[in-house]
N, C-alpha and C. Protein backbone atom coordinates (compact mmCIF):
# COMPACT_ATOMS: atom_id res chain seq x y z
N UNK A 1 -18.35 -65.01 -51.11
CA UNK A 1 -17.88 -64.71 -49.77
C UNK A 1 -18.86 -63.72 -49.15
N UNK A 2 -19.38 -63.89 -48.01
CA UNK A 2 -20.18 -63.17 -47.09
C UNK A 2 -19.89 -61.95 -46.73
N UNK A 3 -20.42 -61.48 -46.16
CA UNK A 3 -20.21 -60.32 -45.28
C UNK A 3 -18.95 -60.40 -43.93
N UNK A 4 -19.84 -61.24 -43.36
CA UNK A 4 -19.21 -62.01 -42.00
C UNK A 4 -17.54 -62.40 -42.28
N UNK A 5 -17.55 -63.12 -43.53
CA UNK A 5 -16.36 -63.96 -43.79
C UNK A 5 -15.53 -62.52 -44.12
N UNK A 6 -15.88 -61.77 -44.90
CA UNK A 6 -14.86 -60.45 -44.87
C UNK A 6 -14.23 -59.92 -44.17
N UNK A 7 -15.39 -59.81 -42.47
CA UNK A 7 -14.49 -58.71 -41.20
C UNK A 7 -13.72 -60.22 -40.69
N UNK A 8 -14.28 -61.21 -40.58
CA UNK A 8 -13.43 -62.17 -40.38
C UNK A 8 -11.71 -62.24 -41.26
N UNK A 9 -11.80 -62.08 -41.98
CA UNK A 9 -10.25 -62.15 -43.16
C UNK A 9 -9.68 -61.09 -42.17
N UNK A 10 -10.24 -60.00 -42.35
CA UNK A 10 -9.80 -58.55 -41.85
C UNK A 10 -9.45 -58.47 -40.54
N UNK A 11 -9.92 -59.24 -39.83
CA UNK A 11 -9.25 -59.70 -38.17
C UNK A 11 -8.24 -59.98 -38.53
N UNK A 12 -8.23 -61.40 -39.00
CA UNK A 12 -7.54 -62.08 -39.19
C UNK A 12 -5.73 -61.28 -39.56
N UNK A 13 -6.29 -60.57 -41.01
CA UNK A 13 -5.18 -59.59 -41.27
C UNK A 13 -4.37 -58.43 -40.21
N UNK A 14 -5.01 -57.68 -39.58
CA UNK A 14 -5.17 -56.92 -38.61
C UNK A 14 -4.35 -57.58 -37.45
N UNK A 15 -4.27 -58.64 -36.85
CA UNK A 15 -3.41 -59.69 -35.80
C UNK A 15 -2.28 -59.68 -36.51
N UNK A 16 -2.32 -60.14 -37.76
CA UNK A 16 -0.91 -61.08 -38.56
C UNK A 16 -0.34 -59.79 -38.73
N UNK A 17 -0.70 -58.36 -38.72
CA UNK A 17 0.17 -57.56 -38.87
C UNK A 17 0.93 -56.88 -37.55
N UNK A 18 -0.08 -56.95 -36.22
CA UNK A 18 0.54 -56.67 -35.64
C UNK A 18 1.50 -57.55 -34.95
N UNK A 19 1.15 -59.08 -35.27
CA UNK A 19 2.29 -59.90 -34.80
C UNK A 19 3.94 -59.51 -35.36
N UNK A 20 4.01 -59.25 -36.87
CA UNK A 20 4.58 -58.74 -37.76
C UNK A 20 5.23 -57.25 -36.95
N UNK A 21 4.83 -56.46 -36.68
CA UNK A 21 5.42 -55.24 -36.29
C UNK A 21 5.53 -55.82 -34.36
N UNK A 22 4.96 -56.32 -34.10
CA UNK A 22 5.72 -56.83 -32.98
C UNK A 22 7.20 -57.47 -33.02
N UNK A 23 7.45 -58.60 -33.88
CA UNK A 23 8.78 -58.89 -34.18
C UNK A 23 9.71 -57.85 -35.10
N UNK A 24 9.10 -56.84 -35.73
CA UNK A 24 10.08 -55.73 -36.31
C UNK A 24 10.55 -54.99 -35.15
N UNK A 25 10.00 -54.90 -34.02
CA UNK A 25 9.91 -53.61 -32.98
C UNK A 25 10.91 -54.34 -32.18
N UNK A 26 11.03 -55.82 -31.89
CA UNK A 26 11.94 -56.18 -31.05
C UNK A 26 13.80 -56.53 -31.83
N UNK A 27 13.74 -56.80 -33.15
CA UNK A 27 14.71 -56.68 -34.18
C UNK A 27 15.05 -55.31 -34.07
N UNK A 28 14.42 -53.98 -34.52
CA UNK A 28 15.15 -52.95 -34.16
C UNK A 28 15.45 -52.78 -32.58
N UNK A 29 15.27 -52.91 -31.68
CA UNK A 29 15.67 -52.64 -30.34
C UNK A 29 17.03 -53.98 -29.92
N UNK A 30 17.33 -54.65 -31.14
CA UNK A 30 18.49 -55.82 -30.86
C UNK A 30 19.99 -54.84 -30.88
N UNK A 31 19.52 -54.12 -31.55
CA UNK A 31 21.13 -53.51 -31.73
C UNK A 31 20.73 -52.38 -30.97
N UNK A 32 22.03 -52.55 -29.75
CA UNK A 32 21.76 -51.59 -28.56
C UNK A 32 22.89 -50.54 -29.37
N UNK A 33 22.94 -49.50 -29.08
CA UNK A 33 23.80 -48.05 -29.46
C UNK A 33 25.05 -48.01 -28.71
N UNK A 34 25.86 -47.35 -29.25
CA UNK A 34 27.03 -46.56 -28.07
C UNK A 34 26.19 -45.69 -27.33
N UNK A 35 26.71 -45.82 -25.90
CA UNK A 35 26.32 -44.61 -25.36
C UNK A 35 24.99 -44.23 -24.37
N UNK A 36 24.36 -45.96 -24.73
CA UNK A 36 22.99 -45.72 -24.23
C UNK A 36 23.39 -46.67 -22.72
N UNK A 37 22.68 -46.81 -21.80
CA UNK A 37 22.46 -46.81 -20.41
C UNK A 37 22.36 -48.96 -21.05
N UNK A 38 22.85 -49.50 -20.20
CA UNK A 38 22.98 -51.19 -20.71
C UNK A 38 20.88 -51.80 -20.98
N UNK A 39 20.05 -51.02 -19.80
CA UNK A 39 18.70 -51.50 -20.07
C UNK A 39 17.91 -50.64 -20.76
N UNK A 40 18.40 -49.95 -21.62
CA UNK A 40 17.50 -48.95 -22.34
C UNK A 40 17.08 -49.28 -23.52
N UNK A 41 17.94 -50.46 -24.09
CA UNK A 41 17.70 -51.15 -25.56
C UNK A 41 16.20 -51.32 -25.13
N UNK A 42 16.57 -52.50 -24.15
CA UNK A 42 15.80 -53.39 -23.56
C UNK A 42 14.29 -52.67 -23.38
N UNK A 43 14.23 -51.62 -22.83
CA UNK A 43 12.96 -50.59 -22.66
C UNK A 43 12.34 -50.31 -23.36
N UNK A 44 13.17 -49.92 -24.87
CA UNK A 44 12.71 -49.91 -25.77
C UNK A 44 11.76 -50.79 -26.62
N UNK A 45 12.62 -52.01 -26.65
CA UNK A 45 11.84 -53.19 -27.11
C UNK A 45 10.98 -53.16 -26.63
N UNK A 46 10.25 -53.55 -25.36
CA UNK A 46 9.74 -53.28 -24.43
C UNK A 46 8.20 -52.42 -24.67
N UNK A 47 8.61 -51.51 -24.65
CA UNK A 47 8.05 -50.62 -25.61
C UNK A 47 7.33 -50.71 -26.79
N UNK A 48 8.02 -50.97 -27.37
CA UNK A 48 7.42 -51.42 -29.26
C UNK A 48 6.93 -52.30 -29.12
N UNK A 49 7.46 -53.40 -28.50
CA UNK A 49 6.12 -54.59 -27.94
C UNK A 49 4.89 -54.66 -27.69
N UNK A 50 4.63 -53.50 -26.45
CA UNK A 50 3.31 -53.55 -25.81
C UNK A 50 2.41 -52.53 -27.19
N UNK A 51 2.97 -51.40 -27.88
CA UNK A 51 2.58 -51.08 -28.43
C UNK A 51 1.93 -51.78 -29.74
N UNK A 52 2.37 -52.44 -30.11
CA UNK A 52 2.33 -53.52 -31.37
C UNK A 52 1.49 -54.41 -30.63
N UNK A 53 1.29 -55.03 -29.68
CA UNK A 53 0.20 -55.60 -28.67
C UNK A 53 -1.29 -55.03 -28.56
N UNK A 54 -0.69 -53.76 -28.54
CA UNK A 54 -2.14 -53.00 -28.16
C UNK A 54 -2.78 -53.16 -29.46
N UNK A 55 -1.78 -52.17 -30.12
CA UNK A 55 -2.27 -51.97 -31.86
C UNK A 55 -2.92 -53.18 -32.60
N UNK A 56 -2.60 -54.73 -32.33
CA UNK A 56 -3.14 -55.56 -32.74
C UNK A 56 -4.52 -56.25 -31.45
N UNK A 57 -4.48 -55.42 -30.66
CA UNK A 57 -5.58 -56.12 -29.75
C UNK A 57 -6.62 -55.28 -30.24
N UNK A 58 -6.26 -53.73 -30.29
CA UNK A 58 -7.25 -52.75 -30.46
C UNK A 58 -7.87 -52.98 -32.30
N UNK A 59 -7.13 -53.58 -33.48
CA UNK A 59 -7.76 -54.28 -34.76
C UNK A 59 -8.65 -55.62 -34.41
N UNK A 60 -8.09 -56.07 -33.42
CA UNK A 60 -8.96 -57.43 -33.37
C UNK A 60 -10.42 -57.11 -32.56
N UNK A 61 -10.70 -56.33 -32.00
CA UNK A 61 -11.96 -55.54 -31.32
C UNK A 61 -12.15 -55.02 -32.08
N UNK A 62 -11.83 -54.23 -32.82
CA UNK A 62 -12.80 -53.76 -33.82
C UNK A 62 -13.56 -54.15 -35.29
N UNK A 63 -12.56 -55.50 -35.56
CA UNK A 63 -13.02 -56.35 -36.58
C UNK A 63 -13.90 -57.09 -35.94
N UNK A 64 -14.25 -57.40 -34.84
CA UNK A 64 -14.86 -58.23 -33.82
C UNK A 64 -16.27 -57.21 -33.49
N UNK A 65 -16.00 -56.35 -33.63
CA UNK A 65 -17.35 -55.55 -33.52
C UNK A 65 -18.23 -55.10 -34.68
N UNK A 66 -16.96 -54.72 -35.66
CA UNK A 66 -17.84 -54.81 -37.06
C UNK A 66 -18.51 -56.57 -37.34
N UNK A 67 -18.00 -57.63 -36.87
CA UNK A 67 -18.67 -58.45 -37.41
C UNK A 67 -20.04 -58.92 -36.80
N UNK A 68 -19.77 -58.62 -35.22
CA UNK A 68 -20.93 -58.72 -34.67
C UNK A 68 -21.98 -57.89 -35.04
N UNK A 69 -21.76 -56.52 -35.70
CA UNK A 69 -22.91 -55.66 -36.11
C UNK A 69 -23.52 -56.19 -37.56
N UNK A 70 -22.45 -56.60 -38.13
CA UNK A 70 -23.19 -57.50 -39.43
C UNK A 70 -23.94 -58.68 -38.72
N UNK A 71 -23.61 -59.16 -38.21
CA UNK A 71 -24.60 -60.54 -37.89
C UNK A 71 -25.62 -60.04 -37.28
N UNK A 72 -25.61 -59.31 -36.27
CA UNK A 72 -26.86 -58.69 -36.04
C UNK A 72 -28.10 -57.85 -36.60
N UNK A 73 -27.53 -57.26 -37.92
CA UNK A 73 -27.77 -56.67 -39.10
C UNK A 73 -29.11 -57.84 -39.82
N UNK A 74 -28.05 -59.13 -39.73
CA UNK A 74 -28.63 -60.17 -40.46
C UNK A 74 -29.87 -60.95 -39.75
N UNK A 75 -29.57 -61.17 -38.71
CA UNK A 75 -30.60 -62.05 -37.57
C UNK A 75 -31.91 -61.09 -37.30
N UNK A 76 -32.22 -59.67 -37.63
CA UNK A 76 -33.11 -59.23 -37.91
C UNK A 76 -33.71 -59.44 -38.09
């Protein structure tokens, strides 16, 4: 296995986890509380969403940049 094929896996991993904590983040925000305001669950989720979004956009740029620096490394 290559170089390349490594940050590649590692993207790869890096997405599947934040897809993963994207659907944990909206499962905990299912059970709304006593007491809370009717759209605040909802905000929440909301919330943990975009974050878990980011968190897996911001792994996939950076596995995406480590691989481009290996290939460029290589084409030398």
């Amino acid at each position: 296995m290559g170089i390349a094929d490594q940050f590649k896996d590692k993207a790869q991993d890096l997405a599947d986890q934040g897809q993963k904590r994207m659907k944990d983040g909206k499962n905990q925000g299912q059970g709304q509380r006593q007491g809370q305001r009717p759209g605040q669950g909802q905000d929440r989720r909301q919330d943990a969403s975009d974050r878990a979004r980011q968190a897996s956009e911001q792994g996939r740029d950076r596995a995406q940049g480590a691989a481009d620096d290996v290939r460029e490394r290589f084409d030398r």
